[in-house]
C-alpha atoms as a PDB file:
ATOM      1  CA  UNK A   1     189.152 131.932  83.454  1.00  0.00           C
ATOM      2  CA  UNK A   2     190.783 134.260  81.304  1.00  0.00           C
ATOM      3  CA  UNK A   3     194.637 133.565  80.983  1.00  0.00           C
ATOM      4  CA  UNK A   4     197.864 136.398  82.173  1.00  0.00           C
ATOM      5  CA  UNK A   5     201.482 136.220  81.206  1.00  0.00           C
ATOM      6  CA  UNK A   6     203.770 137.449  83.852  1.00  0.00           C
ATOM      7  CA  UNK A   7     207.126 136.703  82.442  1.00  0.00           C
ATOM      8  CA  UNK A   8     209.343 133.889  80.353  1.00  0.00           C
ATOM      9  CA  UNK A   9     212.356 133.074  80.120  1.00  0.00           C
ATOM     10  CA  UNK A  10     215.345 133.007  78.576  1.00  0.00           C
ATOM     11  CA  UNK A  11     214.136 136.520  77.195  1.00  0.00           C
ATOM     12  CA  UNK A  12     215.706 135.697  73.927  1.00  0.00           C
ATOM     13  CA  UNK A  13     216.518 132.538  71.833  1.00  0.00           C
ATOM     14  CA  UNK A  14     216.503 130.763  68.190  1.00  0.00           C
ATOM     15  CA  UNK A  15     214.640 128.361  66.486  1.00  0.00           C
ATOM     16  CA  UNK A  16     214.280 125.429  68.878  1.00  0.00           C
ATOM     17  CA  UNK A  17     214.913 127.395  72.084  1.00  0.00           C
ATOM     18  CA  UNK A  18     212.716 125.964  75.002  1.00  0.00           C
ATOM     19  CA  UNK A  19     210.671 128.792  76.811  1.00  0.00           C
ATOM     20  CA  UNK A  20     209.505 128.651  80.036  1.00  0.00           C
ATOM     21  CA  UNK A  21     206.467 130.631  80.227  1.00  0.00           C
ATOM     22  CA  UNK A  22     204.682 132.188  83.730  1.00  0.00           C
ATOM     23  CA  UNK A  23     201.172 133.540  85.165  1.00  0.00           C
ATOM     24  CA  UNK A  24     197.927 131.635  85.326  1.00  0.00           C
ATOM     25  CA  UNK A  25     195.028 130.216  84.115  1.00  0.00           C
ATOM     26  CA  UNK A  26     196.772 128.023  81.414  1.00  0.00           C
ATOM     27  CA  UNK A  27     195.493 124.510  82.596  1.00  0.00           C
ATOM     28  CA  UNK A  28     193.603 124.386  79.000  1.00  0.00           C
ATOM     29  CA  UNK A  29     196.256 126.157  77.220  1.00  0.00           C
ATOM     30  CA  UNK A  30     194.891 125.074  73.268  1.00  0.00           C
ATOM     31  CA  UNK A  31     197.519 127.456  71.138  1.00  0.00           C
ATOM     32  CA  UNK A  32     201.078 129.091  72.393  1.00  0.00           C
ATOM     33  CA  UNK A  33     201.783 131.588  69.757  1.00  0.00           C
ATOM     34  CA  UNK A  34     205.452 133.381  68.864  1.00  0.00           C
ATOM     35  CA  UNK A  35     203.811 136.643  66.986  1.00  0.00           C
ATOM     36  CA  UNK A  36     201.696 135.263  64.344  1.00  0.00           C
ATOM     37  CA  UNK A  37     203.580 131.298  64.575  1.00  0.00           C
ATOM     38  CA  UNK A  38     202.330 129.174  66.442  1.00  0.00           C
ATOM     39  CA  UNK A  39     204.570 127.188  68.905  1.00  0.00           C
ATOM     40  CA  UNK A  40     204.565 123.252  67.162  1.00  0.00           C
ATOM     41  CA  UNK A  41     205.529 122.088  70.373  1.00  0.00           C
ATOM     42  CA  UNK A  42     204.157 123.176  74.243  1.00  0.00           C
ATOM     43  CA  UNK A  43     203.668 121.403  77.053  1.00  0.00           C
ATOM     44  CA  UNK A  44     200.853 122.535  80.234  1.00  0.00           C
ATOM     45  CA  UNK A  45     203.045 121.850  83.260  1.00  0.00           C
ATOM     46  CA  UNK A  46     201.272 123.676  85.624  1.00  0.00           C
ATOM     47  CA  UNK A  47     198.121 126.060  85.659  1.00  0.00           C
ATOM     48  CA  UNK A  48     200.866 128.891  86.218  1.00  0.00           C
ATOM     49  CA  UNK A  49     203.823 127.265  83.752  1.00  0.00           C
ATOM     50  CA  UNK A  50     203.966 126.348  80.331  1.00  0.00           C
ATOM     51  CA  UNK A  51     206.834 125.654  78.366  1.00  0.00           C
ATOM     52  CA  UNK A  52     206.709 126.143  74.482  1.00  0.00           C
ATOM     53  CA  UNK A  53     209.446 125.794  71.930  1.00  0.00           C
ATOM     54  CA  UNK A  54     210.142 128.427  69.951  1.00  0.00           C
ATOM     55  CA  UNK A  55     209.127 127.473  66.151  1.00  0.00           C
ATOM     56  CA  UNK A  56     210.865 127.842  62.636  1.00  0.00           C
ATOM     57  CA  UNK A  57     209.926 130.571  60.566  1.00  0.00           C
ATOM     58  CA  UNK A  58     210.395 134.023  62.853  1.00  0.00           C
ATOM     59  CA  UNK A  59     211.827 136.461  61.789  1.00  0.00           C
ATOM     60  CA  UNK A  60     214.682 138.222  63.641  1.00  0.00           C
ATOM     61  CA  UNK A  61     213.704 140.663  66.166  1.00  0.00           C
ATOM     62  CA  UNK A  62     211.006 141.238  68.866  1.00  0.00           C
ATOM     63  CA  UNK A  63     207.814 139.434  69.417  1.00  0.00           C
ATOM     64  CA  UNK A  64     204.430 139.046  72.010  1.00  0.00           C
ATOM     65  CA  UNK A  65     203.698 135.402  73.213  1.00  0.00           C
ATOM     66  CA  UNK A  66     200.826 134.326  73.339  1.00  0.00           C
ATOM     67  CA  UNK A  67     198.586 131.652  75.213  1.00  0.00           C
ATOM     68  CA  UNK A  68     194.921 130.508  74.625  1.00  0.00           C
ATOM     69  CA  UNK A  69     192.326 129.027  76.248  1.00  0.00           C
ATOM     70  CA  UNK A  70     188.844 128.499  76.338  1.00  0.00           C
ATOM     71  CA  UNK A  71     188.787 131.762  78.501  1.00  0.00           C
ATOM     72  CA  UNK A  72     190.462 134.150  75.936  1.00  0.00           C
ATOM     73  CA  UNK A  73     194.045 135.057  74.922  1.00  0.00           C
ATOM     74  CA  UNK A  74     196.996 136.145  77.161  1.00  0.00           C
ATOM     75  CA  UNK A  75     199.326 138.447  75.736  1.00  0.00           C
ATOM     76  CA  UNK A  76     203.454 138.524  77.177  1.00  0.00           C
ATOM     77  CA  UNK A  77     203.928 141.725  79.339  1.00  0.00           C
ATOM     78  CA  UNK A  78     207.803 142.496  77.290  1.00  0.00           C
ATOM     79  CA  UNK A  79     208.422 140.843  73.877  1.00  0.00           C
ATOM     80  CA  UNK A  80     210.710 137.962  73.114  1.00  0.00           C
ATOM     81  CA  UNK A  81     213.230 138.481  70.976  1.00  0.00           C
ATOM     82  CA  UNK A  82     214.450 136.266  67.890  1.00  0.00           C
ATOM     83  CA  UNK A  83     218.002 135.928  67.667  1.00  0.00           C
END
């Protein structure tokens, strides 16, 4: 089952910030990604919800989550920004 993204929130946040992440198919959820960092900390809490914290080393500015599973890779619908 391939993973989708259908929204997150908050839609913006620092270092640290926990993200709530929406859609489905993320029951094996093996990487969250913030651009190219990956997300040191995630918990699966649902097939449709994930939450992720959002990881040192981001730059300022816009970026795509991203989840993985065995399926494929689900890109965010809007970016995130990095305050």
């Amino acid at each position: 089952v391939k993973p989708k993204i259908t929204s997150f929130t908050p839609p913006s946040g620092s270092t640290g910030t926990l993200v709530t992440i929406n859609g489905s198919g993320f029951i094996q959820t093996t990487a969250v990604k913030f651009g190219t960092v990956l997300a040191t900390t995630f918990t699966v809490v649902s097939d449709s919800e994930v939450t992720a914290d959002v990881p040192s080393g981001l730059s300022a500015g816009p970026v795509t989550i991203s989840i993985t599973t065995p399926g494929g890779t689900a890109n965010s619908p809007t970016k995130f920004t990095v305050n």
